[in-house]
Protein backbone atom coordinates (compact mmCIF):
# COMPACT_ATOMS: atom_id res chain seq x y z
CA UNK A 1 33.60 -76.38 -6.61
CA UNK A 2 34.58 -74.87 -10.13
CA UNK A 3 31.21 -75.35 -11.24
CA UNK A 4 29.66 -73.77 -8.28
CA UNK A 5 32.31 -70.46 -8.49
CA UNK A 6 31.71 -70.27 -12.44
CA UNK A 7 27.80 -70.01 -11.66
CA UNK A 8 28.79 -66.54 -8.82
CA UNK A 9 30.85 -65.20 -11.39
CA UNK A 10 27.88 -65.60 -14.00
CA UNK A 11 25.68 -63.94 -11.21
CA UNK A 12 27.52 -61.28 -10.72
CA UNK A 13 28.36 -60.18 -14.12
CA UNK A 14 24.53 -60.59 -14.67
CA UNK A 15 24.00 -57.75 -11.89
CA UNK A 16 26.86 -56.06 -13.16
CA UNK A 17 24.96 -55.93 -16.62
CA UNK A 18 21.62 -54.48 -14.76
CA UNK A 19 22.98 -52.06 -13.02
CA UNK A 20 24.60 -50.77 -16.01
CA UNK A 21 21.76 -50.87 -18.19
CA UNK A 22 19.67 -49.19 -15.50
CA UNK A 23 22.44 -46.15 -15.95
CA UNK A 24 22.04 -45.98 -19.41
CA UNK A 25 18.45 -46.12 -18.98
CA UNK A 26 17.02 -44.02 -16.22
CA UNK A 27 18.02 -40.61 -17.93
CA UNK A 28 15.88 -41.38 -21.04
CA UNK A 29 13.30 -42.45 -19.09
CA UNK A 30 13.16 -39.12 -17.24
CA UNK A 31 12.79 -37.74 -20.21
CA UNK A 32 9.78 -39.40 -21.55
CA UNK A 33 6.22 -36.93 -20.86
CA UNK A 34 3.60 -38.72 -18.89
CA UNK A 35 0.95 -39.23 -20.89
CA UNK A 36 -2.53 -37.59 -19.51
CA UNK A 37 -4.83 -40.49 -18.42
CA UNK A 38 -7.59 -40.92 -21.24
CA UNK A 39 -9.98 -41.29 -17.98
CA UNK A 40 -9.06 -38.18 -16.25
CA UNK A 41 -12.31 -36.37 -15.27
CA UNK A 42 -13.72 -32.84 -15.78
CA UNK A 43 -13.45 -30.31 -12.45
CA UNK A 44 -16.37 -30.67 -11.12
CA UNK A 45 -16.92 -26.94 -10.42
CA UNK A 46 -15.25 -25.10 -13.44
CA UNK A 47 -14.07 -21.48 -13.11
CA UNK A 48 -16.45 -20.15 -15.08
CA UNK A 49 -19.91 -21.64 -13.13
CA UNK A 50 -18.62 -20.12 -9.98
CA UNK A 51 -17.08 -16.43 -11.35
CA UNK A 52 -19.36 -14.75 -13.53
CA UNK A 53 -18.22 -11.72 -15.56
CA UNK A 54 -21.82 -10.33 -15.36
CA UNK A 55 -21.57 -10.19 -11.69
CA UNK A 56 -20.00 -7.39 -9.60
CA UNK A 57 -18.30 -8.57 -6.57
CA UNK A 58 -17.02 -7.28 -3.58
CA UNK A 59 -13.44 -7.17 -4.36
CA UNK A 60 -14.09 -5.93 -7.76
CA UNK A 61 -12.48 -2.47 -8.63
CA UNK A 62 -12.75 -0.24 -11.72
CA UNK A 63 -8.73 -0.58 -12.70
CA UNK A 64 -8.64 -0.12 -16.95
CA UNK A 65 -4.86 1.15 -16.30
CA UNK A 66 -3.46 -2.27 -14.15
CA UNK A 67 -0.37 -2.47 -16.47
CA UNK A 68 0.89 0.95 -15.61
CA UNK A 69 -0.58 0.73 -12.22
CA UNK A 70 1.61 -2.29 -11.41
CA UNK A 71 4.55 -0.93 -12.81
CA UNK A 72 4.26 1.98 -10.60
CA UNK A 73 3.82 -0.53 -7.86
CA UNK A 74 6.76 -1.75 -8.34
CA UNK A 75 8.82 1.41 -8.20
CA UNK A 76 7.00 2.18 -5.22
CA UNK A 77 8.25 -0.97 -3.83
CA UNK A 78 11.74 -0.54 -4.39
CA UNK A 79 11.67 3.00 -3.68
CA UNK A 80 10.14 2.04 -0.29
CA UNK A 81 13.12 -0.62 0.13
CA UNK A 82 16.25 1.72 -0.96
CA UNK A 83 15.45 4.69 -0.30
CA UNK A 84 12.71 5.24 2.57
CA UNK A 85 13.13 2.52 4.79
CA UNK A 86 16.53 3.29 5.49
CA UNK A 87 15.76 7.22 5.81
CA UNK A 88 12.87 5.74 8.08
CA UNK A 89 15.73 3.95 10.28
CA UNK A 90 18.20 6.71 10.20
CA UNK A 91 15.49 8.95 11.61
CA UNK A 92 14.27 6.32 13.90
CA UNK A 93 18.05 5.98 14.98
CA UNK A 94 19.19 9.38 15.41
CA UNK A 95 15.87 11.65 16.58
CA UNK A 96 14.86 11.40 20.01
CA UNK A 97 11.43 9.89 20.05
CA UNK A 98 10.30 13.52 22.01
CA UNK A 99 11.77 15.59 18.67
CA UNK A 100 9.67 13.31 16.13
CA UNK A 101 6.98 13.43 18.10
CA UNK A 102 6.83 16.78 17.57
CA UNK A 103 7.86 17.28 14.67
CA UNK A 104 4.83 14.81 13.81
CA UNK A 105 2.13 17.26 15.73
CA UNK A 106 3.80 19.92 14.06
CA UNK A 107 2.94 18.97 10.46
CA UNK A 108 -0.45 17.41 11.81
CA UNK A 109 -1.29 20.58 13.02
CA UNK A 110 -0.76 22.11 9.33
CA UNK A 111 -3.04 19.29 7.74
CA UNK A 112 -5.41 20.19 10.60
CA UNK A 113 -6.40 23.51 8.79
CA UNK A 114 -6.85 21.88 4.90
CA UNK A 115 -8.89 19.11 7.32
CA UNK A 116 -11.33 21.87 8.45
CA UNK A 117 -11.51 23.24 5.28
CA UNK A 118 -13.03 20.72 4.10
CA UNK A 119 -15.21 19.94 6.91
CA UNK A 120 -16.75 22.69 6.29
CA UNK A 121 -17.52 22.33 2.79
CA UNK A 122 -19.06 19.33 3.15
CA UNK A 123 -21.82 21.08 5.71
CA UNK A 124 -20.85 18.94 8.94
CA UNK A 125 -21.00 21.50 11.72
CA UNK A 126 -19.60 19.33 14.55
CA UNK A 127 -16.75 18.33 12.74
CA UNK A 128 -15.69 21.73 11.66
CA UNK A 129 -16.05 23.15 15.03
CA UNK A 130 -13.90 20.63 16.13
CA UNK A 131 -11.37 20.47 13.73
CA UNK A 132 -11.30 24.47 13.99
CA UNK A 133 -10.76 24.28 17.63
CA UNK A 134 -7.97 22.01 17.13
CA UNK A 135 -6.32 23.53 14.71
CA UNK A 136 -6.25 27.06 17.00
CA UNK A 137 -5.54 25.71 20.27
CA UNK A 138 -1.94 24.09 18.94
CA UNK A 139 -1.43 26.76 16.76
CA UNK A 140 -1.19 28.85 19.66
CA UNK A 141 -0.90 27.23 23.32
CA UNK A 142 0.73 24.38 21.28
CA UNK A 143 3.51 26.60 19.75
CA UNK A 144 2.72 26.24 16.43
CA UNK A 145 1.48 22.25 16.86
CA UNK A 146 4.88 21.12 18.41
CA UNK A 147 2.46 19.99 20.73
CA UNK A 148 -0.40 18.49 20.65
CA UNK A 149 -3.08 19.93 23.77
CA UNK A 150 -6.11 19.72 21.68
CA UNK A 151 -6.31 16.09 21.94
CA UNK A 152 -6.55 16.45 25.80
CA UNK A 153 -9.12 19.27 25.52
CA UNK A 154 -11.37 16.93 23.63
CA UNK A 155 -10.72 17.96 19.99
CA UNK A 156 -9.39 14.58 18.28
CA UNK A 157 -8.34 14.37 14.67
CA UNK A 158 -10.22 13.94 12.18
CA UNK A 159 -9.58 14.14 8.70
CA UNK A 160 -10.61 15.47 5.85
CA UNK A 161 -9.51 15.95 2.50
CA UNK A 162 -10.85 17.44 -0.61
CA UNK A 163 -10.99 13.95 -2.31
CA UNK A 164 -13.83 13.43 0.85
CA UNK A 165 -15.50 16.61 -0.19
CA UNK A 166 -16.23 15.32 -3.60
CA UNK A 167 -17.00 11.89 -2.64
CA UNK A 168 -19.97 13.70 -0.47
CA UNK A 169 -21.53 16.10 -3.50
CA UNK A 170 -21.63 12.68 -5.23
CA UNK A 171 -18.50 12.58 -7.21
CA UNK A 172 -17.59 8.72 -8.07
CA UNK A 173 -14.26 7.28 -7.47
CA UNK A 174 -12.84 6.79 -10.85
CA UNK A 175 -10.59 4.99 -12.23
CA UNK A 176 -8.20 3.09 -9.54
CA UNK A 177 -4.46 4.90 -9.70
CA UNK A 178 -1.11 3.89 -8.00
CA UNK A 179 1.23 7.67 -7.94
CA UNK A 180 4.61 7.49 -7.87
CA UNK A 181 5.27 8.16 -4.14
CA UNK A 182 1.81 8.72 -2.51
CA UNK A 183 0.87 5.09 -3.48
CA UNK A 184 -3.06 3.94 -3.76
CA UNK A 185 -5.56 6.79 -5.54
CA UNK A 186 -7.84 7.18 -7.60
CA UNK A 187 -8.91 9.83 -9.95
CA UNK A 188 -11.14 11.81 -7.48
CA UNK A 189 -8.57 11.66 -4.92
CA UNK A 190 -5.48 12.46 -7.21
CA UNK A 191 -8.12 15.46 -8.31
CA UNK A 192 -8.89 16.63 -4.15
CA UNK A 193 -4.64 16.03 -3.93
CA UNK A 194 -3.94 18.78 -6.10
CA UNK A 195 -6.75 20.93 -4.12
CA UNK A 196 -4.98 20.47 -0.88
CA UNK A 197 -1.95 21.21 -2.40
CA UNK A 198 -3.16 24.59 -2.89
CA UNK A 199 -5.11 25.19 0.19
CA UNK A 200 -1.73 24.25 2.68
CA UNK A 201 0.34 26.08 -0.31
CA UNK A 202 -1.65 29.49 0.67
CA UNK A 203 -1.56 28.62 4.40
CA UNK A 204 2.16 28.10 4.78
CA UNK A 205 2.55 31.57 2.82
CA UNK A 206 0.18 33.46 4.53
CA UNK A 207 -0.30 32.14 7.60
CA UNK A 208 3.17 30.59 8.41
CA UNK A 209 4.94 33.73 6.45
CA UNK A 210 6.41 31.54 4.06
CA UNK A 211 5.78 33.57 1.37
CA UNK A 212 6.27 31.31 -1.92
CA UNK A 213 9.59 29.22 -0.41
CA UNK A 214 9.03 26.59 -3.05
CA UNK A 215 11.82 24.40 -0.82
CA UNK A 216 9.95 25.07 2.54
CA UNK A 217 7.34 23.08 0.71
CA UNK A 218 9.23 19.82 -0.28
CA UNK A 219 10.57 20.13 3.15
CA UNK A 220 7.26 19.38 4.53
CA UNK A 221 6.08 16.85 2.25
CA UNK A 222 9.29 15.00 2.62
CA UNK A 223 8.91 15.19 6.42
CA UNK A 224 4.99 14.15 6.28
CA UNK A 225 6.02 11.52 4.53
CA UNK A 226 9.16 10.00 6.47
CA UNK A 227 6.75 11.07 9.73
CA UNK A 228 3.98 8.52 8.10
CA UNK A 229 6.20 5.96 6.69
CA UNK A 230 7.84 5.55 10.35
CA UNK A 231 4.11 5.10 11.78
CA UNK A 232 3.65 2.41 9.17
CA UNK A 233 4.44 -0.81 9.67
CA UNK A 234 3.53 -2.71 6.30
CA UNK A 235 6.41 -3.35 4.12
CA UNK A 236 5.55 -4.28 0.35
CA UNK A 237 5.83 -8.29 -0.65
CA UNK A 238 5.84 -8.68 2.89
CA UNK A 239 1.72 -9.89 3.43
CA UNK A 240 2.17 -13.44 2.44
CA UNK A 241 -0.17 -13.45 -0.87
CA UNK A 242 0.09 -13.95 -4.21
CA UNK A 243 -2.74 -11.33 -4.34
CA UNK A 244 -1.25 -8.33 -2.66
CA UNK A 245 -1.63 -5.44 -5.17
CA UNK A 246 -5.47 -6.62 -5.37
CA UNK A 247 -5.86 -6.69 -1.54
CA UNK A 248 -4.28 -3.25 -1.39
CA UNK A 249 -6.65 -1.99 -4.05
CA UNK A 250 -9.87 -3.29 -2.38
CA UNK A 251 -8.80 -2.37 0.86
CA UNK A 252 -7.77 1.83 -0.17
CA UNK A 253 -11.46 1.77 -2.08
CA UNK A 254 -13.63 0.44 0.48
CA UNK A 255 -12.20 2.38 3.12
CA UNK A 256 -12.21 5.50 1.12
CA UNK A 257 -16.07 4.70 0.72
CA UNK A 258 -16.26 4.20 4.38
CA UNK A 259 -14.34 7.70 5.56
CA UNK A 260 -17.45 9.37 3.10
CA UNK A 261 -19.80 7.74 4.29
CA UNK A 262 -19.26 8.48 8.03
């Protein structure tokens, strides 16, 4: 029996031992790189044989300022987060849905006037006529576009801008820009920005009586912009994709292309 009970005890202190060692050991064993298999093969279809620099795809857009581009992104982003989202709900909260409606035919019916301007300088006669009649009919049986009756009398919008008007006489798009604020451009578009700027500048004065109020101005593009942001319903790093600022890019240019084309 003493033999038999010296053997457990040897047993045990031999697992006692193990377990120990297996302490000491398993730390510097995590620490210890895998070695890369000498056999590991090649990919079998390497980046380069399937994307060719040579080759222009789809996707592909003229962006030689993508640093600064991003950066501006990214204030965008947080500027959309702190400081427009929650004007966006306040307004939401707080305006009757009636009052922003319209408030949002209202400023429509401003952009309706720089729309047929530029209808008609790119030579399309229906959409001028249409864009004309719009603009009058709210201006006056729609007090001043608080409401919208042109839509009902057959005169939907459609809009132009005077980055559109040089995209028709053949003007290319430039290189890709994000602005502070307005988001996705390019440099046509920035260009036709400051062109409507002008024309709805003059209109408000002379039209609307304004006559130079520089803060009647910020007042409207700080309301056009609220107004859009709370039809919007995208919300930056929201998509699901590592590749969101490229979607955004591709998607802005070809559908740019697509409202010139039409």
């Amino acid at each position: 029996m003493l033999k038999i009970n010296s053997v457990n005890l040897g047993l045990k202190s031999l697992r006692h031992v193990l377990i120990l060692s297996a302490i000491i050991l398993l730390p510097a064993c995590s620490a210890i790189q895998p070695q890369e298999s000498v056999d590991a093969e090649a990919a079998i279809h390497p980046v380069d044989s399937i994307v060719k620099e040579d080759i222009e795809y789809a996707i592909d857009v003229y962006d030689p300022w993508e640093g600064m581009n991003r950066g501006t992104y990214i204030f965008n982003a947080k500027l959309d987060r702190y400081v427009l989202v929650p004007v966006v709900d306040v307004y939401r909260g707080y305006v009757p849905l009636f009052l922003r409606q319209g408030i949002g035919n209202f400023f429509s019916n401003i952009a309706s006037f720089n729309h047929t301007f530029n209808s008609a300088l790119q030579l399309n006669g229906e959409t001028t006529v249409n864009n004309g009649l719009r603009f009058i009919s709210n201006t006056t049986m729609g007090v001043g576009g608080i409401f919208d009756i042109a839509t009902g009398m057959g005169f939907p919008e459609i809009k132009e801008d005077f980055g559109q008007t040089l995209g028709y006489w053949g003007a290319g798009d430039g290189p890709y820009i994000i602005l502070p604020f307005f988001g996705p451009s390019n440099l046509r578009d920035t260009t036709g920005l400051g062109v409507d700027f002008v024309v709805t500048t003059w209109l408000t004065d002379d039209v609307f009586g304004m006559n130079g109020n520089g803060g009647w101005l910020i007042f409207y593009y700080i309301m056009t912009g609220v107004d859009a942001r709370a039809k919007t319903s995208f919300h930056y790093y929201q998509s699901g994709s590592p590749f969101e600022y490229e979607t955004i890019r591709w998607l802005y240019t070809s559908g740019r292309q697509a409202m010139i084309a039409r």
